[in-house]
N, C-alpha and C. Protein backbone atom coordinates (compact mmCIF):
# COMPACT_ATOMS: atom_id res chain seq x y z
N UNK A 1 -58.19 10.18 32.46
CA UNK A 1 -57.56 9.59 31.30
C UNK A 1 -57.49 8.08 31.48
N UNK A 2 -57.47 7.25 30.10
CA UNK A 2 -57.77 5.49 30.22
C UNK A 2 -55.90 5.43 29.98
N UNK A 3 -56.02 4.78 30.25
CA UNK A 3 -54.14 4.00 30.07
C UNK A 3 -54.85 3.05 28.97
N UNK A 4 -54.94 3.12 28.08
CA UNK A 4 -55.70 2.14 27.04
C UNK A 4 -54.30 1.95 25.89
N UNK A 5 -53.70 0.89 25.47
CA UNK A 5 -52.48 0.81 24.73
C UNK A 5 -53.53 0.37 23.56
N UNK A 6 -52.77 1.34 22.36
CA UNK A 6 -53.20 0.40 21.12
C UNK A 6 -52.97 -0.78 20.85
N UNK A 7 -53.63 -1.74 20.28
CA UNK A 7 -53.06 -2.54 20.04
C UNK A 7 -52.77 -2.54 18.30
N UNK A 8 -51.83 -3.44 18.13
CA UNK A 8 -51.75 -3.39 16.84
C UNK A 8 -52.00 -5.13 16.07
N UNK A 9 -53.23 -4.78 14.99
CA UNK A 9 -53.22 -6.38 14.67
C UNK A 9 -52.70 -6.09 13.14
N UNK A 10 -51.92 -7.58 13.51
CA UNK A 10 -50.93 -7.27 12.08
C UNK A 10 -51.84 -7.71 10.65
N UNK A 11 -52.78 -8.75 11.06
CA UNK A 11 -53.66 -9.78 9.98
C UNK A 11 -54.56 -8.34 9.38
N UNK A 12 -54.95 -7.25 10.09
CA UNK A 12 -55.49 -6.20 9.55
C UNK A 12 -54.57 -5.01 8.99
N UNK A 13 -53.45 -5.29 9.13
CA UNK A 13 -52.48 -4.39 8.44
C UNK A 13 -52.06 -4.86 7.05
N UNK A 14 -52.05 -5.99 7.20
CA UNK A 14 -51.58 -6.60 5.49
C UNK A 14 -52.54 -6.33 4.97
N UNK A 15 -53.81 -5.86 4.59
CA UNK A 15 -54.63 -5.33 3.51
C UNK A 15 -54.44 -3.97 3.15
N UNK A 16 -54.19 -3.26 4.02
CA UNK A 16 -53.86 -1.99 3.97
C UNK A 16 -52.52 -1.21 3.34
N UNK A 17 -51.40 -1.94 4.02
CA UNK A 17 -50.14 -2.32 3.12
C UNK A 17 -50.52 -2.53 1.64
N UNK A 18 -51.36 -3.89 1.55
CA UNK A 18 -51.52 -4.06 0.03
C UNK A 18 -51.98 -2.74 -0.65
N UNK A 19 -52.90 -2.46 -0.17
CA UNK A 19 -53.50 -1.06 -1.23
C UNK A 19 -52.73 -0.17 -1.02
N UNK A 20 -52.15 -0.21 0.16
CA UNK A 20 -50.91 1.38 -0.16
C UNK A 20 -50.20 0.93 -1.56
N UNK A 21 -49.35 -0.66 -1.79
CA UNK A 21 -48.92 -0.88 -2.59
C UNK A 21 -49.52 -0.26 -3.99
N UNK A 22 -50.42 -0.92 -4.16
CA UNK A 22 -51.19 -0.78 -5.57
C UNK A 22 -51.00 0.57 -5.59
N UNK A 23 -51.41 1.36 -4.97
CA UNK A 23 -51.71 2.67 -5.21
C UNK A 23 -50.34 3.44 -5.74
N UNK A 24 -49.18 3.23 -4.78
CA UNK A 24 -48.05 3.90 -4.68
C UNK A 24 -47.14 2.85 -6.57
N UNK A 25 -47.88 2.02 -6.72
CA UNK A 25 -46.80 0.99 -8.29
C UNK A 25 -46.82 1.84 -9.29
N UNK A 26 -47.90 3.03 -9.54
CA UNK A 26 -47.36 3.60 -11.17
C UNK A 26 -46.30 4.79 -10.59
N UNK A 27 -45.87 4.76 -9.37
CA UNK A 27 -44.75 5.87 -9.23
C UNK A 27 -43.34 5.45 -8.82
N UNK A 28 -43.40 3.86 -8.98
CA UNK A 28 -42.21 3.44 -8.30
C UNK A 28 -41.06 3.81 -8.96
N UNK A 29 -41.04 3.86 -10.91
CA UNK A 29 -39.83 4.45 -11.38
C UNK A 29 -39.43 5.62 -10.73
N UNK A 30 -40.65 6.59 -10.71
CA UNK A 30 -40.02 7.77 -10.12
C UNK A 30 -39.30 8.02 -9.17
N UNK A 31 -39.89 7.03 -8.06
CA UNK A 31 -39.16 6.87 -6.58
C UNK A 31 -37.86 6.56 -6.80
N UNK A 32 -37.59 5.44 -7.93
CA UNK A 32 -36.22 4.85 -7.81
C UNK A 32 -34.83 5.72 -8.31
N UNK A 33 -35.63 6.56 -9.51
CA UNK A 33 -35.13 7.78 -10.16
C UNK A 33 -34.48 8.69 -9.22
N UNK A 34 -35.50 9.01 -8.21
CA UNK A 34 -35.31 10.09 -7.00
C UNK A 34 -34.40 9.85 -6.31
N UNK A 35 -34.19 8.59 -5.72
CA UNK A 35 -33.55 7.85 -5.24
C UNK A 35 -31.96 8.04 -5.61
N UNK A 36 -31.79 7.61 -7.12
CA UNK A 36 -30.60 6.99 -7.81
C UNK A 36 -30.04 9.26 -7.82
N UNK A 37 -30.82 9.50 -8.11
CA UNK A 37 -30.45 11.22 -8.25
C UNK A 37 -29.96 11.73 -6.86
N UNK A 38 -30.17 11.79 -5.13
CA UNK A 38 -30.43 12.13 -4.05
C UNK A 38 -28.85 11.26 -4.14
N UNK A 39 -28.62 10.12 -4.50
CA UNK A 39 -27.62 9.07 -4.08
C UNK A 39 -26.67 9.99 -4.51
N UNK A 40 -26.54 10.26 -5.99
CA UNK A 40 -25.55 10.65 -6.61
C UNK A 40 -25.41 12.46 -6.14
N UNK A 41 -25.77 13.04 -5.77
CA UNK A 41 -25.87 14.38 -5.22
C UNK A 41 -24.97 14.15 -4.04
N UNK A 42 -25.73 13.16 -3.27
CA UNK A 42 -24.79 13.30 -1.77
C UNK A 42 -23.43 12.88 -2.46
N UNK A 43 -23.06 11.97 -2.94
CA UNK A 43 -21.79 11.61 -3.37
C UNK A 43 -20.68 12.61 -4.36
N UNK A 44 -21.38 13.57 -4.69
CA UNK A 44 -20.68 14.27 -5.13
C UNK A 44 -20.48 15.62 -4.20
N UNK A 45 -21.41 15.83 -3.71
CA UNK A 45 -20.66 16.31 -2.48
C UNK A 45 -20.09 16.01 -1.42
N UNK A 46 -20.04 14.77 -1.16
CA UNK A 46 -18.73 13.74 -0.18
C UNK A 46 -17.74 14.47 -0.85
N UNK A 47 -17.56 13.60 -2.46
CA UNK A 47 -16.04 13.88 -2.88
C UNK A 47 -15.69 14.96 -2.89
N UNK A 48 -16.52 16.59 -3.33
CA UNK A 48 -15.75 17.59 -2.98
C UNK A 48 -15.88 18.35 -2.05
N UNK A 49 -16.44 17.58 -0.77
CA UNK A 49 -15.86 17.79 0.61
C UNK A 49 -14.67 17.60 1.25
N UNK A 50 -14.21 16.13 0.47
CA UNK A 50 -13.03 15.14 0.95
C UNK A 50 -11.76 16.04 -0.09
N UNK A 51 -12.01 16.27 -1.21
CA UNK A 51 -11.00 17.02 -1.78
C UNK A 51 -10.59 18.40 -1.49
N UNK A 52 -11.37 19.36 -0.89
CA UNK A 52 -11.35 20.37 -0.28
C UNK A 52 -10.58 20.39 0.89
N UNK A 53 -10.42 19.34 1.09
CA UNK A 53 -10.04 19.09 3.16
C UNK A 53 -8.50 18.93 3.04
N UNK A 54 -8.40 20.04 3.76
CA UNK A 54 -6.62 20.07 4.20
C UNK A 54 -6.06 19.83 5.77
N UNK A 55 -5.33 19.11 5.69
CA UNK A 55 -5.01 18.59 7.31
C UNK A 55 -4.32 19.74 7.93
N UNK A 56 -4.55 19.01 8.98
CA UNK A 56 -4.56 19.78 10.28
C UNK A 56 -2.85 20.31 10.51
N UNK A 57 -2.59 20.97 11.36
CA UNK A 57 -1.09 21.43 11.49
C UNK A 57 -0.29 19.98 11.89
N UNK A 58 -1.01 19.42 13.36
CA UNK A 58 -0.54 18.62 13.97
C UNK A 58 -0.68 17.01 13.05
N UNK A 59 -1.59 16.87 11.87
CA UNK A 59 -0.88 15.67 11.25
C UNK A 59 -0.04 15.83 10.36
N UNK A 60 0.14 17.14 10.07
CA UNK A 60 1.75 17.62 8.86
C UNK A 60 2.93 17.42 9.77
N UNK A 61 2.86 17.82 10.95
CA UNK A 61 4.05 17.67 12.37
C UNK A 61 4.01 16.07 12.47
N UNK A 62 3.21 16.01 12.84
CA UNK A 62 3.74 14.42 13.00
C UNK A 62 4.09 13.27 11.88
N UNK A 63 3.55 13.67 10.56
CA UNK A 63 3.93 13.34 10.22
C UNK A 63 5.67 13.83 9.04
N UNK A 64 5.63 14.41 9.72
CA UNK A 64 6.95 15.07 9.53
C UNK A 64 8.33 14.52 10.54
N UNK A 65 7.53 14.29 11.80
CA UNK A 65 8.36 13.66 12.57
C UNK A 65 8.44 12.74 12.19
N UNK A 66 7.83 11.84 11.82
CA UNK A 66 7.48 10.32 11.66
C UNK A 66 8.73 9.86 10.45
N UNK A 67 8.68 10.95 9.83
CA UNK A 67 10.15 10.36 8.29
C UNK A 67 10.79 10.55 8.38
N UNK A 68 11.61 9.37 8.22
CA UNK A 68 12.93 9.39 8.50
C UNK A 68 13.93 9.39 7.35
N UNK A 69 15.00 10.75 7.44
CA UNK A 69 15.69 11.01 6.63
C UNK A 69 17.08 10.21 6.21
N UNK A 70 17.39 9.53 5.32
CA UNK A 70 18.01 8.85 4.84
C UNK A 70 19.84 9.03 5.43
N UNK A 71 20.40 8.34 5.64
CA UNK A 71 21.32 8.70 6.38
C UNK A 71 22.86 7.88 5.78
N UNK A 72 23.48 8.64 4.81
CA UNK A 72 24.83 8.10 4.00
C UNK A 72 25.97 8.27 4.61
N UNK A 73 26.75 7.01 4.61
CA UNK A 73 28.31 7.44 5.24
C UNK A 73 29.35 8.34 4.39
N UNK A 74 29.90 8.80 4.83
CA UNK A 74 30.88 9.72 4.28
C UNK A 74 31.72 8.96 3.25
N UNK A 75 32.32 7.75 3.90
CA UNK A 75 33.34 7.17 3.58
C UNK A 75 32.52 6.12 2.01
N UNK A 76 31.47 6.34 1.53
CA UNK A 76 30.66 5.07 0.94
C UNK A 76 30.31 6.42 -0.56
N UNK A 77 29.75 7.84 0.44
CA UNK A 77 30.10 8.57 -1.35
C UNK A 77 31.66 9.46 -1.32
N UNK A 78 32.42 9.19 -0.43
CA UNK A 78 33.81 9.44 -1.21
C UNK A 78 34.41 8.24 -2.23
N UNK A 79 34.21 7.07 -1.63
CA UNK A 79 34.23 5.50 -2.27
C UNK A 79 34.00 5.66 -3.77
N UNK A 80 32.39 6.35 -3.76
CA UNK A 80 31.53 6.53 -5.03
C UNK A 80 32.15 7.49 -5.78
N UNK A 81 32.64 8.61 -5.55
CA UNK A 81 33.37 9.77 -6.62
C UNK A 81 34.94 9.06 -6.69
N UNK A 82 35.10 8.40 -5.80
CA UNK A 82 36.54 8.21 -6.36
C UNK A 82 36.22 6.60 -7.66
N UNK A 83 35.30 6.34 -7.77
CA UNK A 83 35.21 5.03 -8.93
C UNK A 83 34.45 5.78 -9.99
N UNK A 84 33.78 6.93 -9.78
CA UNK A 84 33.24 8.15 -10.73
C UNK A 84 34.60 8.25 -11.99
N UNK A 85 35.25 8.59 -10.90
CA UNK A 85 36.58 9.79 -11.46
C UNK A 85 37.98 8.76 -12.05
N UNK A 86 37.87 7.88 -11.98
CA UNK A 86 38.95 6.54 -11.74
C UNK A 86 38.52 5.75 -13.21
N UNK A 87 37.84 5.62 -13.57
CA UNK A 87 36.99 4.43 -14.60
C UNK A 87 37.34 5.48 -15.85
N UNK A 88 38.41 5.32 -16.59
CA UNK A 88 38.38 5.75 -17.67
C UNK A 88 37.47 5.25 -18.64
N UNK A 89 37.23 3.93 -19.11
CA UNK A 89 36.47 3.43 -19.97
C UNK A 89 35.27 3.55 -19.73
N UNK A 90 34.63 3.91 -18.71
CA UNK A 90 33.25 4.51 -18.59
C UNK A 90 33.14 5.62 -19.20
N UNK A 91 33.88 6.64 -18.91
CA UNK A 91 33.88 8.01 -19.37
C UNK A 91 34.26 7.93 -20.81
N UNK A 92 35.17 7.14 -21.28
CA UNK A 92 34.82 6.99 -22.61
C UNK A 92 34.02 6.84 -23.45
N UNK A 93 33.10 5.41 -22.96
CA UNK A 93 31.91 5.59 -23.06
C UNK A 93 31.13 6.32 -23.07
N UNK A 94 30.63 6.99 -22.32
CA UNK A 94 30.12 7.93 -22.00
C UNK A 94 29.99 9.20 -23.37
N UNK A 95 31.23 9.94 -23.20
CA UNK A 95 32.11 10.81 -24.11
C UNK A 95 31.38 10.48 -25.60
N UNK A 96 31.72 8.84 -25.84
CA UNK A 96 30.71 8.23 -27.38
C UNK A 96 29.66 8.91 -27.49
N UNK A 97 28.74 8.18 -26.11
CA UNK A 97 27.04 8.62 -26.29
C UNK A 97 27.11 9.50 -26.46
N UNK A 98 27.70 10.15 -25.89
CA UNK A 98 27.26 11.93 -25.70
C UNK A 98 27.21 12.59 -27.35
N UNK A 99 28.11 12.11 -27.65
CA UNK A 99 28.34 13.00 -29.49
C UNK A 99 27.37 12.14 -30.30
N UNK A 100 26.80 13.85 -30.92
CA UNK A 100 25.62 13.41 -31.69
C UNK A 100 26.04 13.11 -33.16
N UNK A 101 25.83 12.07 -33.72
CA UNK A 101 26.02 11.40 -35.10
C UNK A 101 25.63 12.12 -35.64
N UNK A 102 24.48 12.78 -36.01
CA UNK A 102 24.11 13.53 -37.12
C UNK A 102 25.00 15.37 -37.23
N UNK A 103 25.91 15.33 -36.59
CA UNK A 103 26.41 16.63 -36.13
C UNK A 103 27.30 16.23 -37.17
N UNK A 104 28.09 17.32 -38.25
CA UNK A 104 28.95 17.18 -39.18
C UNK A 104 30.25 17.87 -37.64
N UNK A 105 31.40 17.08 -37.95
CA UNK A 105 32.78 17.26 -36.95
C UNK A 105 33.73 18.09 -37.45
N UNK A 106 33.70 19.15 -36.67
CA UNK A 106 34.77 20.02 -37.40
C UNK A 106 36.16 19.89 -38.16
C-alpha cells in the first residue's frame, strides 16, 4: 500500500462548486420551503414536549421547602378585629352600600 494523501486543490474546486450551483438554482425555493417546513415541525414538537413535561418529585420538594409561609402576630390581627368591630361609621357605611336602591322597602 502507497501512503499517498490526497491532495486537495482549491483553484480546481471552484468550478465545480460553480456547476453544482447552477445546477442545484431552479430548486432552491424548494430547499428553502423544506427547510422553513422541517424548522417549524421540530418546533412544534419542542413545544409539546416542553408542555407535556411535569417535574420531578424532588423540584416540587424543594421547592416547597424553599416558600416561605407568611408569618402574622397574634397581637396585630386581634388589633385588626378589634378596629373591625369598634368603627361604627364604617359599618354604617357599609350597611348603605349594601342596600339595594332599586329594592322597594318594606
Amino acid at each position: 500500500m502507497s501512503d499517498k494523501q490526497p491532495s486537495i486543490n482549491l483553484k480546481s474546486l471552484a468550478p465545480k462548486l460553480s456547476e453544482l450551483g447552477h445546477r442545484l438554482r431552479p430548486y432552491r425555493l424548494f430547499a428553502f420551503l423544506l427547510f422553513i417546513v422541517l424548522l417549524y415541525g421540530f418546533l412544534l414538537l419542542r413545544i409539546d414536549s416542553l408542555m407535556n413535561a411535569q417535574p420531578s418529585e424532588d423540584a416540587v420538594t424543594s421547592q416547597i421547602q424553599a416558600a416561605k409561609l407568611p408569618h402574622v402576630d397574634q397581637s396585630v390581627i386581634e388589633r385588626l378585629r378589634s378596629l373591625r368591630n369598634n368603627s361604627v361609621n364604617v359599618q354604617s357605611l357599609f350597611n348603605k352600600a349594601r342596600s339595594n336602591p332599586f329594592q322597594s322597602k318594606p
